[in-house]
Protein backbone atom coordinates (compact mmCIF):
# COMPACT_ATOMS: atom_id res chain seq x y z
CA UNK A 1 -23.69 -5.77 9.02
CA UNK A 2 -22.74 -4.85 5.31
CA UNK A 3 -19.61 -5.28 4.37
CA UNK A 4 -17.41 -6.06 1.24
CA UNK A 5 -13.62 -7.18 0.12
CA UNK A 6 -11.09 -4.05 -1.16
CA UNK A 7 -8.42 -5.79 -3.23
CA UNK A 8 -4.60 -5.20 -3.88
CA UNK A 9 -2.30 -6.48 -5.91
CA UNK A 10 -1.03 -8.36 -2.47
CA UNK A 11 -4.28 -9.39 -0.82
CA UNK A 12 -7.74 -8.55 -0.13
CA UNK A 13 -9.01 -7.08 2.99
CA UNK A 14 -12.48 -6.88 4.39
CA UNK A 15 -13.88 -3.85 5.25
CA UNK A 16 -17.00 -3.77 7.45
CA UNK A 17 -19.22 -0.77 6.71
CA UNK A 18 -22.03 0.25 10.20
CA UNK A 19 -23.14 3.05 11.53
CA UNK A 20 -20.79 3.92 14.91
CA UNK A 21 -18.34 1.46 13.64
CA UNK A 22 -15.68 4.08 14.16
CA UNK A 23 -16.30 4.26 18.27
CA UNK A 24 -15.74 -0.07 17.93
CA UNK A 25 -12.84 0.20 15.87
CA UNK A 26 -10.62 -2.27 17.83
CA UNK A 27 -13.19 -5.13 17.79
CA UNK A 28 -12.39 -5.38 14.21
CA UNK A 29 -8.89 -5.63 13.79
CA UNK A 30 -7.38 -8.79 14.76
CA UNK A 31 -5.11 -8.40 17.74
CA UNK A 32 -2.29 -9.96 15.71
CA UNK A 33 -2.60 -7.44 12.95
CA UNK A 34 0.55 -5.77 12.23
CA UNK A 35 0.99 -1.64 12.25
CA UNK A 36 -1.93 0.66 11.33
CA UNK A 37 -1.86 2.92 9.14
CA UNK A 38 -5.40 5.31 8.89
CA UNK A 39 -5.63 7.62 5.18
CA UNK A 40 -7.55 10.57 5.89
CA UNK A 41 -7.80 14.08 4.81
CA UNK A 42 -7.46 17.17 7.32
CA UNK A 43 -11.20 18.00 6.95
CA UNK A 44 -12.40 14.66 7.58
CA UNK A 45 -9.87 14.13 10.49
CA UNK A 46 -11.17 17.35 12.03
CA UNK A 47 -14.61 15.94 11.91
CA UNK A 48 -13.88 12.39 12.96
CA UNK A 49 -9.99 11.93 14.35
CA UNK A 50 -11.16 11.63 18.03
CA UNK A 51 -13.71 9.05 17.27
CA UNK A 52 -11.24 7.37 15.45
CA UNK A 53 -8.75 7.15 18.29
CA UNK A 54 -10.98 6.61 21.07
CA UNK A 55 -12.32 3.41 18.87
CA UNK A 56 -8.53 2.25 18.10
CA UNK A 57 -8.15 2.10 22.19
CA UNK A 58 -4.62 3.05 22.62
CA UNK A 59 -3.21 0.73 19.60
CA UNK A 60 -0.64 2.60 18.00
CA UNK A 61 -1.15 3.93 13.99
CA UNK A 62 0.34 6.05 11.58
CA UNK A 63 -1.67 8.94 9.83
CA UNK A 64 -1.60 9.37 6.40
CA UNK A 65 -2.90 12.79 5.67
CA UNK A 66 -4.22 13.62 2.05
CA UNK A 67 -4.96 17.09 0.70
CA UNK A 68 -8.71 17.71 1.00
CA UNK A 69 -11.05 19.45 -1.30
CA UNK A 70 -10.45 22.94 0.13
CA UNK A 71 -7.09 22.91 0.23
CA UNK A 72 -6.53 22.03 -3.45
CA UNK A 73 -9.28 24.20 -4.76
CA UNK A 74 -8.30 26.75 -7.31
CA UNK A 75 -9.31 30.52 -6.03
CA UNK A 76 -8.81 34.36 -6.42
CA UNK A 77 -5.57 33.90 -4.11
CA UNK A 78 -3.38 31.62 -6.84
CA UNK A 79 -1.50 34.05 -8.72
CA UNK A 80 0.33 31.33 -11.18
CA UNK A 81 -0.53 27.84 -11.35
């Protein structure tokens, strides 16, 4: 399975990258792990949220919703930017 390290200034984390991985979610995180927290945007949520929980199975996480592509897209609607 590919997978490879993301770095912060406080650690480095491995991140596993397969396909269905999302629907297995809890084999990968340690059971000792501390909260989750899962960075998404509404568009991608709305595609794969469910998957997402179903694969957590029933541990507890915080969503961090960004702004997607659509919803920061300039159109004929903005008046004044």
């Amino acid at each position: 399975m590919p997978s490879f390290a993301v770095k912060t200034a406080q650690s480095t984390y491995p991140v596993e990258v397969e396909r269905g991985c999302l629907a297995r979610l809890h084999e990968f995180i340690p059971k000792r792990a501390g909260k989750l927290f899962v960075a998404s945007t509404s568009d991608v949520w709305e595609l794969h949220g469910n998957t997402l929980e179903r694969g957590l199975a029933g541990r507890p996480y915080d969503l961090l919703l960004f702004p997607d592509r659509k919803s920061t897209r300039l159109n004929s609607s903005h008046l004044v930017i």
